[in-house]
N, C-alpha and C. Protein backbone atom coordinates (compact mmCIF):
# COMPACT_ATOMS: atom_id res chain seq x y z
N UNK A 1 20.06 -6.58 -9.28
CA UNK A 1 19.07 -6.18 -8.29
C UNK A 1 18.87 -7.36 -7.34
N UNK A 2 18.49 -6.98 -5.93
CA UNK A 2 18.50 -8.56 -5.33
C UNK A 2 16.92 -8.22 -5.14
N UNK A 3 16.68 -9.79 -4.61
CA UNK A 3 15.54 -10.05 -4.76
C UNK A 3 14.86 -9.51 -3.05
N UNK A 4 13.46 -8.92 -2.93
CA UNK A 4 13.39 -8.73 -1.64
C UNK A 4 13.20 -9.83 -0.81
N UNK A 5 12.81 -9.62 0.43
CA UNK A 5 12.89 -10.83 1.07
C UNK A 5 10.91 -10.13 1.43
N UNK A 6 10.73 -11.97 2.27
CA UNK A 6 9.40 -11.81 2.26
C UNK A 6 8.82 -10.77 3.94
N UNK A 7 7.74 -9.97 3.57
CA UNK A 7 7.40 -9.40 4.57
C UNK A 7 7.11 -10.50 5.99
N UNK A 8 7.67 -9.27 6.90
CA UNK A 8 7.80 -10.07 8.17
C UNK A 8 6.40 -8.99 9.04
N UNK A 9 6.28 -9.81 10.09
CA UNK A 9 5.06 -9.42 10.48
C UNK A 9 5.33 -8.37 11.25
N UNK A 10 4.81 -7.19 11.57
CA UNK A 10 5.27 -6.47 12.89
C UNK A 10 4.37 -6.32 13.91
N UNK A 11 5.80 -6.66 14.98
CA UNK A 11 5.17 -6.36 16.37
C UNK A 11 4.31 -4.81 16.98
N UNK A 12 3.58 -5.34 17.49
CA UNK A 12 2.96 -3.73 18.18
C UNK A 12 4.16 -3.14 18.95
N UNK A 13 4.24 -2.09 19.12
CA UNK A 13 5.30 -1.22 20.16
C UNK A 13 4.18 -0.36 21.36
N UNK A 14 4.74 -0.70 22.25
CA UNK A 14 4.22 0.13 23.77
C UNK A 14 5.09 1.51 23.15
N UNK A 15 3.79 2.66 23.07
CA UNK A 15 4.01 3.57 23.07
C UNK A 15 3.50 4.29 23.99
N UNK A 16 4.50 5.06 24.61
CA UNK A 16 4.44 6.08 25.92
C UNK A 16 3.23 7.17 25.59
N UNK A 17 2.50 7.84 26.76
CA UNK A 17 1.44 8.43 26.51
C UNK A 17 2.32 9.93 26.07
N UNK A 18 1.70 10.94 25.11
CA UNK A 18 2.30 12.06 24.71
C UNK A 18 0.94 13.12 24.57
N UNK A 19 1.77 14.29 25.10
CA UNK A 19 0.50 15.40 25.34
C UNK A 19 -0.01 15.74 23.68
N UNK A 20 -0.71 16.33 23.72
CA UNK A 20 -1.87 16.38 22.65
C UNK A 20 -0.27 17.21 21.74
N UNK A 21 0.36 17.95 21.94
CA UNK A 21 1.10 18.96 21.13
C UNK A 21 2.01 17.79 20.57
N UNK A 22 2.44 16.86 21.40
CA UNK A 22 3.85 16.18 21.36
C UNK A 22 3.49 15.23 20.03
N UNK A 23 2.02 15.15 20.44
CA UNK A 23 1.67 13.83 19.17
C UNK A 23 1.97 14.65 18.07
N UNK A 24 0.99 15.82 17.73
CA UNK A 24 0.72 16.73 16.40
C UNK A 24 2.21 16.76 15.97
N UNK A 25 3.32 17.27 16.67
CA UNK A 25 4.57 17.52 16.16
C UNK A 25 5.40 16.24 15.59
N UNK A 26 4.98 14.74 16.32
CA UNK A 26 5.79 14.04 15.76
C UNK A 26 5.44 13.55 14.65
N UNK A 27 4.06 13.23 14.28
CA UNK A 27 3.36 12.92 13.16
C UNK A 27 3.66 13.70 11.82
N UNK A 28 3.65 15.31 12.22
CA UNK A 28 4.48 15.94 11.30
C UNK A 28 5.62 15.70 11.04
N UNK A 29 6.55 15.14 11.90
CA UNK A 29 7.70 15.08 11.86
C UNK A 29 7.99 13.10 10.63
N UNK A 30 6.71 12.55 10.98
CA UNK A 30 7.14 10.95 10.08
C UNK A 30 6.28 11.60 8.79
N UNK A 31 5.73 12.28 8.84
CA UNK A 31 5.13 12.67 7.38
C UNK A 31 6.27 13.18 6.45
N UNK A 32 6.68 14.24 6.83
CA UNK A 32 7.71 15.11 6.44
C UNK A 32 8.80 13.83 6.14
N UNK A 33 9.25 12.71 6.65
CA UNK A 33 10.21 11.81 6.70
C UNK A 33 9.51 10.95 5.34
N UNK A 34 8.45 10.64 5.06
CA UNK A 34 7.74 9.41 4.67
C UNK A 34 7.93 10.45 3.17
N UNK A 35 7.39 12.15 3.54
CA UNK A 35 7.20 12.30 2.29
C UNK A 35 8.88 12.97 1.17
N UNK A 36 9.44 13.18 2.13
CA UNK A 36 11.29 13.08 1.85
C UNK A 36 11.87 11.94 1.39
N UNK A 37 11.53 10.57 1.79
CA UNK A 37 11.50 9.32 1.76
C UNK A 37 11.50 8.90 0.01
N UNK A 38 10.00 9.30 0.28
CA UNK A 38 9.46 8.62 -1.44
C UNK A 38 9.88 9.79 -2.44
N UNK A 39 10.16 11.06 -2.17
CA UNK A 39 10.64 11.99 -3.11
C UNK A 39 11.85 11.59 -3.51
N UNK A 40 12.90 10.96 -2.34
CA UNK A 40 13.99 10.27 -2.97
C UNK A 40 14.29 9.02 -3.67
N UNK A 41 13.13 8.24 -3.23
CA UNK A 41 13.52 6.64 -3.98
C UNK A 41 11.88 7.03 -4.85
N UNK A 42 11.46 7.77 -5.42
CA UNK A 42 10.34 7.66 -6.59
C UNK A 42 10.29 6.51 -7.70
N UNK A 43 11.55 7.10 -8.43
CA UNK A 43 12.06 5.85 -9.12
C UNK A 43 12.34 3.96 -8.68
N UNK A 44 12.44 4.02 -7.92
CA UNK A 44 12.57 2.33 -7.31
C UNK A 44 11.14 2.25 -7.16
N UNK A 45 10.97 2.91 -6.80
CA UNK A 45 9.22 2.63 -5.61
C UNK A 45 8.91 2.26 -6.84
N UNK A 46 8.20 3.05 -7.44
CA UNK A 46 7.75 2.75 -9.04
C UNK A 46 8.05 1.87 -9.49
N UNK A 47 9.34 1.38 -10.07
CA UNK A 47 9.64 0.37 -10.64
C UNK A 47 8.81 -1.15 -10.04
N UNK A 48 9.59 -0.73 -8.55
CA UNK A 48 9.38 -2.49 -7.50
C UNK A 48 7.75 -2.33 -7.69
N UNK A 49 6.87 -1.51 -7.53
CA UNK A 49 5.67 -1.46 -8.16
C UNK A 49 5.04 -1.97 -9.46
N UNK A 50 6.06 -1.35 -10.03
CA UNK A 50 5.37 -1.85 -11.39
C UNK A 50 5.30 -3.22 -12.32
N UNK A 51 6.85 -3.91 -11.45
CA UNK A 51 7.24 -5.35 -11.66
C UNK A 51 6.69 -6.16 -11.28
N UNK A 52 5.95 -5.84 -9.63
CA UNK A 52 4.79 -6.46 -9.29
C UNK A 52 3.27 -6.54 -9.31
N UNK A 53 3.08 -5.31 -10.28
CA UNK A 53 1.65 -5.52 -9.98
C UNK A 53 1.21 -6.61 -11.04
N UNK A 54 2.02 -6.95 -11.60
CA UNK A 54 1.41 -8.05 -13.16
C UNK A 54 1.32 -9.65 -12.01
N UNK A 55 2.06 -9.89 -11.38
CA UNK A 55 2.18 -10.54 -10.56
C UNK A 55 0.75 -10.25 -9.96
N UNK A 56 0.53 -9.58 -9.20
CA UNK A 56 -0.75 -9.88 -7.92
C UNK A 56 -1.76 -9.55 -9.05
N UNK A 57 -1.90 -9.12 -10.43
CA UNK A 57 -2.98 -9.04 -11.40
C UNK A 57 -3.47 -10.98 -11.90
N UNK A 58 -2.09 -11.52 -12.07
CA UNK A 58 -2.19 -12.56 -12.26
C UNK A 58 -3.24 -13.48 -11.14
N UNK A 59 -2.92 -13.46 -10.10
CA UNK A 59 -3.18 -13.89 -9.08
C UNK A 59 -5.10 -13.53 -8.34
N UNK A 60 -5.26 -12.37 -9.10
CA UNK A 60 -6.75 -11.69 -8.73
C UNK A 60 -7.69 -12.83 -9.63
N UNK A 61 -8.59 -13.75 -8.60
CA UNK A 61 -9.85 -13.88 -9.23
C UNK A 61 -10.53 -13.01 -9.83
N UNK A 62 -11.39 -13.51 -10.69
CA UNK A 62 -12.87 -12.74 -10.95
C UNK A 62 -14.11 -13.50 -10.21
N UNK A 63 -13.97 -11.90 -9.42
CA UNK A 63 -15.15 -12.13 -8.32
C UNK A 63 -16.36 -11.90 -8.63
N UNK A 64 -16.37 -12.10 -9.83
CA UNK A 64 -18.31 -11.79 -10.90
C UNK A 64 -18.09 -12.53 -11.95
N UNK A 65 -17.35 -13.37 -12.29
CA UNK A 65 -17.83 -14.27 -13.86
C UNK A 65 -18.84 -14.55 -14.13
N UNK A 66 -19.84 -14.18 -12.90
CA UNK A 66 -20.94 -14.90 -13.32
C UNK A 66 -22.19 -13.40 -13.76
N UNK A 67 -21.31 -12.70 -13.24
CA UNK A 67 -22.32 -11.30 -13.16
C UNK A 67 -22.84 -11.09 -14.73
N UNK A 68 -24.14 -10.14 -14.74
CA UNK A 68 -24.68 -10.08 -15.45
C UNK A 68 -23.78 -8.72 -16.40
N UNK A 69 -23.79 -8.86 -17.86
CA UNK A 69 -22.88 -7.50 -18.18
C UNK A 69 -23.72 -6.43 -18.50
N UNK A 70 -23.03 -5.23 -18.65
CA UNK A 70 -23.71 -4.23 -18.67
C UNK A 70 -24.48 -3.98 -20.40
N UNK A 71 -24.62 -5.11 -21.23
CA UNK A 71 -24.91 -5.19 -22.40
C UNK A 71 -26.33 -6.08 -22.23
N UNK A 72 -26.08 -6.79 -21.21
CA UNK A 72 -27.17 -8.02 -20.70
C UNK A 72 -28.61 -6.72 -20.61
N UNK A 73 -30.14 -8.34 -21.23
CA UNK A 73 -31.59 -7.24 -20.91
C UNK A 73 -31.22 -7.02 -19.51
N UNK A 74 -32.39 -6.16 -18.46
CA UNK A 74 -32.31 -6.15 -17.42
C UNK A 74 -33.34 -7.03 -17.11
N UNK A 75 -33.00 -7.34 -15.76
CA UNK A 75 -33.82 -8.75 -14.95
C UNK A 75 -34.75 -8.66 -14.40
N UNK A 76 -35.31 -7.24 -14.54
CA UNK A 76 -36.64 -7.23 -14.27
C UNK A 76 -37.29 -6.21 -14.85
């Protein structure tokens, strides 16, 4: 498997003005693509998902160590 490379930033694109119909149809048209897309690579997606989330789990502070637990009296 190779390794990915790191995300690159993307540029904005000048997009041409499109009548109200032209938008509705193309949007259908990257949905339909996006959702053809992931019906075919399910399996990878998943995987490259799943290899990384232990990774960015690692990486998550705890943004309450200090918080009170739900076993704690209450504080007032």
């Amino acid at each position: 498997m190779t390794q990915p490379q790191p995300r690159q930033t993307l540029q904005p694109i000048d997009l041409p003005p499109l009548p109200d119909e032209a938008a509705v149809a193309l949007i259908e048209v990257l949905r339909e693509l996006l959702f053809q897309f992931e019906g075919h690579y399910f399996g990878q997606l998943c995987r490259y998902h799943a290899e990384h989330a232990a990774e960015h789990h690692r990486r998550q502070p705890d943004l309450f160590d200090d918080a009170p637990d739900f076993d704690d009296p209450l504080l007032f």
